[in-house]
N, C-alpha and C. Protein backbone atom coordinates (compact mmCIF):
# COMPACT_ATOMS: atom_id res chain seq x y z
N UNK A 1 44.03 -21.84 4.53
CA UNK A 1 44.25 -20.42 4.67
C UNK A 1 42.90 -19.72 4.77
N UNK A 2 42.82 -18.74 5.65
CA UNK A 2 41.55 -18.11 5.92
C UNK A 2 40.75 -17.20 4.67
N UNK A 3 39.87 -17.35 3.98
CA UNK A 3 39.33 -16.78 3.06
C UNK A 3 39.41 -15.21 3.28
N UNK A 4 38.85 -15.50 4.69
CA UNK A 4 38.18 -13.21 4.68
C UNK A 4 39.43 -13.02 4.99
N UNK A 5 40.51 -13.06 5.42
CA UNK A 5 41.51 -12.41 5.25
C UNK A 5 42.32 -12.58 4.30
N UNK A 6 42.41 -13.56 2.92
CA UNK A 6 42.89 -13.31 1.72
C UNK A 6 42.27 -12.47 1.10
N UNK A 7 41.10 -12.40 1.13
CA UNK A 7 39.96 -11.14 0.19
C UNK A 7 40.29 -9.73 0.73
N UNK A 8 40.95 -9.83 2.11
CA UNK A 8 41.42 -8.44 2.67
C UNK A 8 42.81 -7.84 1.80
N UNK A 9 44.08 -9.02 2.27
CA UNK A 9 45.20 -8.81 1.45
C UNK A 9 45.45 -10.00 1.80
N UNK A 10 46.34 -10.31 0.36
CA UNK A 10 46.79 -12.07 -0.08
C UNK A 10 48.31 -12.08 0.60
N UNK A 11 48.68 -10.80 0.54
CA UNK A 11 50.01 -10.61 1.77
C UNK A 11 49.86 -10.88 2.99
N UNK A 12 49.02 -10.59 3.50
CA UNK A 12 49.09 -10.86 4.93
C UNK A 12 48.34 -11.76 5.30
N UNK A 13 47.32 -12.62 4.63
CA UNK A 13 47.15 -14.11 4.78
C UNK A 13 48.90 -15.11 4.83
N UNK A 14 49.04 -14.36 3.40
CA UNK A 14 50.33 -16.08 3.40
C UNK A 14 51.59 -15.35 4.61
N UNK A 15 51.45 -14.46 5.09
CA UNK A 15 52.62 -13.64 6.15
C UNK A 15 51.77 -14.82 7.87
N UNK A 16 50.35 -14.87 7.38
CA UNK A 16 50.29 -15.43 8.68
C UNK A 16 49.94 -16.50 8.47
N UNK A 17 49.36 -17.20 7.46
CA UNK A 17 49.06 -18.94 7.18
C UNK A 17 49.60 -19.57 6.65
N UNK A 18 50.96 -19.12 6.00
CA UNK A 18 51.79 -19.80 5.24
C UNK A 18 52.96 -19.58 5.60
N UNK A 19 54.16 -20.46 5.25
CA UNK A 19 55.63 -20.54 5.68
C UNK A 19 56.13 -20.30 4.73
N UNK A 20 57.34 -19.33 3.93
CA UNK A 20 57.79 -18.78 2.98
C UNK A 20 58.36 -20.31 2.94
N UNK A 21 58.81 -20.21 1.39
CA UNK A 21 59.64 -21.52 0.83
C UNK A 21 60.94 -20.90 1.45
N UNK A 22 61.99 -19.63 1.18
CA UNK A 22 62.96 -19.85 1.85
C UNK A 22 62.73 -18.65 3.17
N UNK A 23 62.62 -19.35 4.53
CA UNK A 23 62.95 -18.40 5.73
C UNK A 23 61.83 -18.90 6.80
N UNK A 24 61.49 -18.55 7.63
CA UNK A 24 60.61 -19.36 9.01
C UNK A 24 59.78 -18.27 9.17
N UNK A 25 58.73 -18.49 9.39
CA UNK A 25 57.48 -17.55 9.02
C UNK A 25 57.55 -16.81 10.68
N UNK A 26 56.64 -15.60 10.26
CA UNK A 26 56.66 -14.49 10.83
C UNK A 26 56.15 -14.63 12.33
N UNK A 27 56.80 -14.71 13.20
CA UNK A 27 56.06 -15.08 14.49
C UNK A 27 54.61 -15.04 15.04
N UNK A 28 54.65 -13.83 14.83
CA UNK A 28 53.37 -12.37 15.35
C UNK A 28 52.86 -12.54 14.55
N UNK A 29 52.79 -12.99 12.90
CA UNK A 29 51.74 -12.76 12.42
C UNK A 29 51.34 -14.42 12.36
N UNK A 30 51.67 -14.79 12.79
CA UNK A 30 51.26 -16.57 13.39
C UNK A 30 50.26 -16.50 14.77
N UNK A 31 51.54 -16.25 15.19
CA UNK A 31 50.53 -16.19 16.49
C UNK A 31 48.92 -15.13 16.40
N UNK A 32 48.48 -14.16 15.65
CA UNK A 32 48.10 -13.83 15.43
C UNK A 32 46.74 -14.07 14.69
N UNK A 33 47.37 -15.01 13.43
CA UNK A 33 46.13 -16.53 12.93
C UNK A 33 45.75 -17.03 14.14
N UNK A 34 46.28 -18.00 14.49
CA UNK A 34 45.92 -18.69 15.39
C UNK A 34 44.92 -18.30 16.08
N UNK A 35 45.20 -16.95 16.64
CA UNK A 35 44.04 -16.28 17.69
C UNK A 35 42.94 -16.58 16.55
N UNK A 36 42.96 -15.53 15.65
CA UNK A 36 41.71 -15.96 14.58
C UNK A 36 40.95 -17.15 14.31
N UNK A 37 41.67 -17.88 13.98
CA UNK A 37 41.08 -19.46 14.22
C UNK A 37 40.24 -19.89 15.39
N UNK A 38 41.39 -19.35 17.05
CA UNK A 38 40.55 -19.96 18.05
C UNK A 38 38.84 -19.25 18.11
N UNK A 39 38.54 -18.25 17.09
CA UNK A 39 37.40 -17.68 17.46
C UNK A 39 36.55 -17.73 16.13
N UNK A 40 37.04 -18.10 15.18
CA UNK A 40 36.45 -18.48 13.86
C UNK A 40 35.32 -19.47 13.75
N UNK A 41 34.02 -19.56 13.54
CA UNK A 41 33.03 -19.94 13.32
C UNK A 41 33.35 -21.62 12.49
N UNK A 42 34.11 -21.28 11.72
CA UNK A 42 34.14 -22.62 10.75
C UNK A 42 35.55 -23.21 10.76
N UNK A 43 36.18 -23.30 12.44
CA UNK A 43 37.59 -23.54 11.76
C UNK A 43 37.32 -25.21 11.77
N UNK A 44 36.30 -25.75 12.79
CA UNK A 44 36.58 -27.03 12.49
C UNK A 44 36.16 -27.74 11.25
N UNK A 45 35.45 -27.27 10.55
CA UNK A 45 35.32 -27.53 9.94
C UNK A 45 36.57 -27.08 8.33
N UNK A 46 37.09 -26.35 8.84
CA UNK A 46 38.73 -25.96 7.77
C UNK A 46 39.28 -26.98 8.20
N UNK A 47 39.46 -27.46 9.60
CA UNK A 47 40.73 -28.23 9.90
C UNK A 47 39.80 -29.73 9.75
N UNK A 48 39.14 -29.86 9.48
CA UNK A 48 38.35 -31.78 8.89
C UNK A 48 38.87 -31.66 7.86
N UNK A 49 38.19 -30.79 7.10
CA UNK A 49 38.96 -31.14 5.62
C UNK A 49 40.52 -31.11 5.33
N UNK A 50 41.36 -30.24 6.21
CA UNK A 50 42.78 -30.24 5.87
C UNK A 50 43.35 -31.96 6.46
N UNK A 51 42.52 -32.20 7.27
CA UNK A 51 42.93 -33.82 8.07
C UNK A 51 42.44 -34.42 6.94
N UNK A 52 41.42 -34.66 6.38
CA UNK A 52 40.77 -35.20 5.62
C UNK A 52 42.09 -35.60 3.94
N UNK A 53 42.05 -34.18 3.91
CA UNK A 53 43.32 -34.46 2.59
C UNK A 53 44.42 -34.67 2.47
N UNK A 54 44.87 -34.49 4.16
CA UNK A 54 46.02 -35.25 4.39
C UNK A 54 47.07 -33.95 3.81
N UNK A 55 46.85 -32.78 4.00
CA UNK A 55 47.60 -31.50 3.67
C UNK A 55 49.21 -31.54 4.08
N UNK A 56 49.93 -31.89 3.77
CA UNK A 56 51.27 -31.84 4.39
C UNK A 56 52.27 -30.73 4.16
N UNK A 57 51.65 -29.35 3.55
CA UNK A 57 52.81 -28.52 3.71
C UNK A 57 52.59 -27.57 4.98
N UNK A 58 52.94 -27.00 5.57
CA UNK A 58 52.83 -26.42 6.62
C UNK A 58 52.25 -24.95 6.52
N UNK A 59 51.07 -24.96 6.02
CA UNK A 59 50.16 -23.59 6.20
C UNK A 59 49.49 -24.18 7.83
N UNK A 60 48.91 -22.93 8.24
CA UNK A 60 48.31 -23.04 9.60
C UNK A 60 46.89 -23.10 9.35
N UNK A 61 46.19 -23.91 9.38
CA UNK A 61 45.04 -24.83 9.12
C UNK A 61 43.87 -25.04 10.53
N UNK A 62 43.42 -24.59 10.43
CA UNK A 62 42.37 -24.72 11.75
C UNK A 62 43.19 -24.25 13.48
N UNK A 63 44.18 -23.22 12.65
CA UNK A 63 44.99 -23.63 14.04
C UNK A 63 46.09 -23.86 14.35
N UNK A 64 46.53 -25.03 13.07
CA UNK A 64 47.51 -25.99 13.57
C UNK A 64 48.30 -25.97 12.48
N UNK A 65 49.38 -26.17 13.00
CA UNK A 65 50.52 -26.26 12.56
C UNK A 65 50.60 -27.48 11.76
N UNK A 66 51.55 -27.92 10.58
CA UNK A 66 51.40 -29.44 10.11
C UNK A 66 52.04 -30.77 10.94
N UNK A 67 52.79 -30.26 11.71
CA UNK A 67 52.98 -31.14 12.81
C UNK A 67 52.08 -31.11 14.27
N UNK A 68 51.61 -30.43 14.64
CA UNK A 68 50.38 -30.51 15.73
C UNK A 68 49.14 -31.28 14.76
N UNK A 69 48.97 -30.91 13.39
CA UNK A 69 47.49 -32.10 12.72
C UNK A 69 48.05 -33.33 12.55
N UNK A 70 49.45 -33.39 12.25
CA UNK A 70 49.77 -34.79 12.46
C UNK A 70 49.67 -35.73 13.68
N UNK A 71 50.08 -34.85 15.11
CA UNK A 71 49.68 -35.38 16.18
C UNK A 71 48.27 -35.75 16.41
N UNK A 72 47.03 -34.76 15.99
CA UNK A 72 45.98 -35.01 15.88
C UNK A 72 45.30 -36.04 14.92
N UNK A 73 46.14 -36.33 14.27
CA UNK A 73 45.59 -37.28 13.45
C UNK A 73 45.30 -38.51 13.87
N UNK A 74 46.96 -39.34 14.54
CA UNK A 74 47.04 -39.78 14.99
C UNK A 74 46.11 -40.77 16.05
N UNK A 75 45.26 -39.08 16.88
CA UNK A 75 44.39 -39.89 17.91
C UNK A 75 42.87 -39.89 16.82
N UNK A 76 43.03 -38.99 16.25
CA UNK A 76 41.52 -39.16 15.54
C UNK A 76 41.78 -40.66 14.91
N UNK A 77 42.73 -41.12 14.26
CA UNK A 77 42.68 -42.51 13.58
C UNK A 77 42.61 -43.67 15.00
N UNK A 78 43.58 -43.46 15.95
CA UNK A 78 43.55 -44.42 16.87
C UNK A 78 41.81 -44.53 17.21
N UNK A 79 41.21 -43.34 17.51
CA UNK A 79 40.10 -43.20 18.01
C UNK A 79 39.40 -43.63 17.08
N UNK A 80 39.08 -43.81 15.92
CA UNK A 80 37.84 -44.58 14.78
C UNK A 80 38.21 -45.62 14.52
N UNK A 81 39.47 -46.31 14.50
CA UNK A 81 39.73 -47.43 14.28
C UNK A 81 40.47 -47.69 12.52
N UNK A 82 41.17 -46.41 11.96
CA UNK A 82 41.26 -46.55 10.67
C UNK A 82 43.29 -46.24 11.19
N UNK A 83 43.78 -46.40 10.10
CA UNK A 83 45.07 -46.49 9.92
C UNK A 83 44.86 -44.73 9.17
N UNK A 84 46.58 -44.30 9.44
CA UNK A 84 46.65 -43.15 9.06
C UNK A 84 46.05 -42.81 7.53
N UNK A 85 46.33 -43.46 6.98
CA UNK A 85 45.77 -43.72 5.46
C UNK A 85 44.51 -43.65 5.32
N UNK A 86 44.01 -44.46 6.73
CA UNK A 86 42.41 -44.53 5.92
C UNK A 86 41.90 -42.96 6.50
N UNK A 87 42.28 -41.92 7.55
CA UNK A 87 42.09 -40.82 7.37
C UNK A 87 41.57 -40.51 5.73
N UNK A 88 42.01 -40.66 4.87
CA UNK A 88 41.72 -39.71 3.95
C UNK A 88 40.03 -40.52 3.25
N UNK A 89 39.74 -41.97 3.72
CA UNK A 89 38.91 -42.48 3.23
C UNK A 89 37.09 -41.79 4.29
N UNK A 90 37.86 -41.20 5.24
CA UNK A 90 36.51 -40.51 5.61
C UNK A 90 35.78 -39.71 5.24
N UNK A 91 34.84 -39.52 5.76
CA UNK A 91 34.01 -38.31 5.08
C UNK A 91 34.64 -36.97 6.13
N UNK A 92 35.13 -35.95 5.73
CA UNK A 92 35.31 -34.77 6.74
C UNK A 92 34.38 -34.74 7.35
N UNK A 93 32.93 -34.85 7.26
CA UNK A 93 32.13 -35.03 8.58
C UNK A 93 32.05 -35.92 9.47
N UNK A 94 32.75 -37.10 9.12
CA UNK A 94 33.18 -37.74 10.33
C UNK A 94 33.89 -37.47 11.01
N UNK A 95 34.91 -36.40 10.79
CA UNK A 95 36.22 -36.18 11.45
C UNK A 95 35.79 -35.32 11.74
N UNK A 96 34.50 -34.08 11.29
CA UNK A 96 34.14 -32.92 11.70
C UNK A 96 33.39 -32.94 13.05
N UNK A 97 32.55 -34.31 12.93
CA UNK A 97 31.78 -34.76 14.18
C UNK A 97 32.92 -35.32 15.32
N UNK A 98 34.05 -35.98 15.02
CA UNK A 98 35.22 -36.42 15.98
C UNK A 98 35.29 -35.05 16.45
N UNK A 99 35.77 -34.31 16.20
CA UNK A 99 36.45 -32.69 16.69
C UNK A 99 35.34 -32.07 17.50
N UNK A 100 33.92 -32.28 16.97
CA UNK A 100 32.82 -31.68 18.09
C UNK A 100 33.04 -32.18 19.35
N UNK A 101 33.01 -33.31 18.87
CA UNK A 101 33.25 -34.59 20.21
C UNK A 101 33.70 -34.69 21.22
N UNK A 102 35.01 -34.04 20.77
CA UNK A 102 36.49 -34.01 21.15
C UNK A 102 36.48 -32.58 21.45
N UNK A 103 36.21 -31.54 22.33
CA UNK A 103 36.66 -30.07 22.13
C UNK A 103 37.88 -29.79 22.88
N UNK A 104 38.70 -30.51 23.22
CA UNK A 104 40.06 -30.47 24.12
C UNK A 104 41.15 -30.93 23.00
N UNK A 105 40.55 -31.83 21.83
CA UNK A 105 41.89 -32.06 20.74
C UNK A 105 43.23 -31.54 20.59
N UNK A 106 42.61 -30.49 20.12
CA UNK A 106 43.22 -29.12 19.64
C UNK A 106 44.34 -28.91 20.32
N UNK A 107 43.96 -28.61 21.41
CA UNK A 107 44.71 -28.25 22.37
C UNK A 107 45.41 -29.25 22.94
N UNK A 108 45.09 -30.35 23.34
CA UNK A 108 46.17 -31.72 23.65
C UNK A 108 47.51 -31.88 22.14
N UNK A 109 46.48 -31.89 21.50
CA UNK A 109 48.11 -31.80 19.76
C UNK A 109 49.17 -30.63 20.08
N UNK A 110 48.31 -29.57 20.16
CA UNK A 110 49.17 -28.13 20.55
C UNK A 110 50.23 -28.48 21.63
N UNK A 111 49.85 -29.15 22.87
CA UNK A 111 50.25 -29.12 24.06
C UNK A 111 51.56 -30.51 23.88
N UNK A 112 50.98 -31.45 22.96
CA UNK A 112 52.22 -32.60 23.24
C UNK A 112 53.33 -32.45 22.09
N UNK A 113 52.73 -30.99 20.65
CA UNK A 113 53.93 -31.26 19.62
C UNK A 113 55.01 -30.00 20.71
N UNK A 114 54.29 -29.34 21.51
CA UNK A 114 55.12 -28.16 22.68
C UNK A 114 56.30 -28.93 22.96
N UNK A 115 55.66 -30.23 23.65
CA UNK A 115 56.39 -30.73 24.72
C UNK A 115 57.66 -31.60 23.87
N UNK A 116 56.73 -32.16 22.83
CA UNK A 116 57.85 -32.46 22.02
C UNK A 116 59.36 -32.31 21.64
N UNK A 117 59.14 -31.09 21.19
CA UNK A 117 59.95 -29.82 20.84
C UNK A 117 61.00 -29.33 22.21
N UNK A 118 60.11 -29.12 23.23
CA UNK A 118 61.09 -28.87 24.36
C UNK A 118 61.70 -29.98 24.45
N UNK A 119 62.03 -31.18 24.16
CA UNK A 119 62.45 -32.61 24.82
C UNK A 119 63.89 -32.30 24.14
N UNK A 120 64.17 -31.75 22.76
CA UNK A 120 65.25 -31.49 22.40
C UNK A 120 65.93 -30.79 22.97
N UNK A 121 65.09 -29.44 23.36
CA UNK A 121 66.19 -28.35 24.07
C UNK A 121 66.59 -29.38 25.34
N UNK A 122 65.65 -29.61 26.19
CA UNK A 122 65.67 -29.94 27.72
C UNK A 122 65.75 -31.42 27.85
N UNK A 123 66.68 -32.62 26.93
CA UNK A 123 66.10 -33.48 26.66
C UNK A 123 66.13 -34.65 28.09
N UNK A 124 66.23 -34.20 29.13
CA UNK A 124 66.07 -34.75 30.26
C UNK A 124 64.84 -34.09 31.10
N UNK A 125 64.56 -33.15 30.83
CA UNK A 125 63.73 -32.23 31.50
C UNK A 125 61.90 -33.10 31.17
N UNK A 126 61.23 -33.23 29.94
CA UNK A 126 60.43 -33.32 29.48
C UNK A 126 60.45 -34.67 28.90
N UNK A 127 58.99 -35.23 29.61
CA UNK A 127 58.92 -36.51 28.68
C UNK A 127 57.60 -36.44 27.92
N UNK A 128 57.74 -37.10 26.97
CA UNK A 128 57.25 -37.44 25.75
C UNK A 128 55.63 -38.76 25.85
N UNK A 129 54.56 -38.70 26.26
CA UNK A 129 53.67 -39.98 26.02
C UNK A 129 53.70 -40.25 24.82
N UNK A 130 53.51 -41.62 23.86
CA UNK A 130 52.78 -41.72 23.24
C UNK A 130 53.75 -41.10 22.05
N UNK A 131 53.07 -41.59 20.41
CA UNK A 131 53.99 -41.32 19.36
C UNK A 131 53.51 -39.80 18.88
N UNK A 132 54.07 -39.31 18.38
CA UNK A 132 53.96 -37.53 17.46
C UNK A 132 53.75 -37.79 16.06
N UNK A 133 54.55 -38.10 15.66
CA UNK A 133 54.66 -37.86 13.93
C UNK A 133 54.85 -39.76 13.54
């Protein structure tokens, strides 16, 4: 969750980085993080460490959703050679330096948990590469 905007109001951080326990979080003020993130100075470095700890509730984290870092995980582990598990045995600067590396990540996780998701609505329409979750 973004610091300078909890120090602003702790309402409208968890309205846009967090998912209420009961109800589906606020569209606009999602989409809204997100923008923030894409222009935030330190998100990769928010989203190493949320990969890093292996965060599994669904606050919006560098960005991402907990199913788009799971997709990302994925290639960051395929890509170093560690099992999902050993994710957590890295140093976040290894994963911080993967993400420099990598500046299209982001956006490939974004783009295949999309496609994902459409495969249900459209499930002839859209195919799927490669595993998600």
């Amino acid at each position: 969750m973004c610091v300078r905007v909890a120090a602003r109001s702790r309402e409208l951080a968890d309205r846009m980085f967090a998912v209420p326990a009961a109800g589906r979080a606020d569209r606009r003020a999602r989409s809204a993080a997100r923008r923030l993130c894409d222009v935030c100075p330190v998100r990769d470095l928010c989203l190493s460490e949320t990969l890093v700890r292996r965060t599994r509730d669904d606050v919006l984290a560098g960005g991402l959703t907990y199913q788009e870092r799971c997709v990302l995980s994925h290639e960051i582990a395929d890509d170093l050679g560690v099992t999902l598990r050993g994710m957590s045995v890295l140093s976040s600067d290894a994963v911080l330096s993967w993400l420099r590396d990598h500046p299209g990540a982001v956006e490939r996780a974004r783009a295949r948990t999309r496609a994902y998701w459409r495969s249900f609505k459209h499930p002839h329409g859209v195919r799927v590469q490669g595993r998600l979750f």
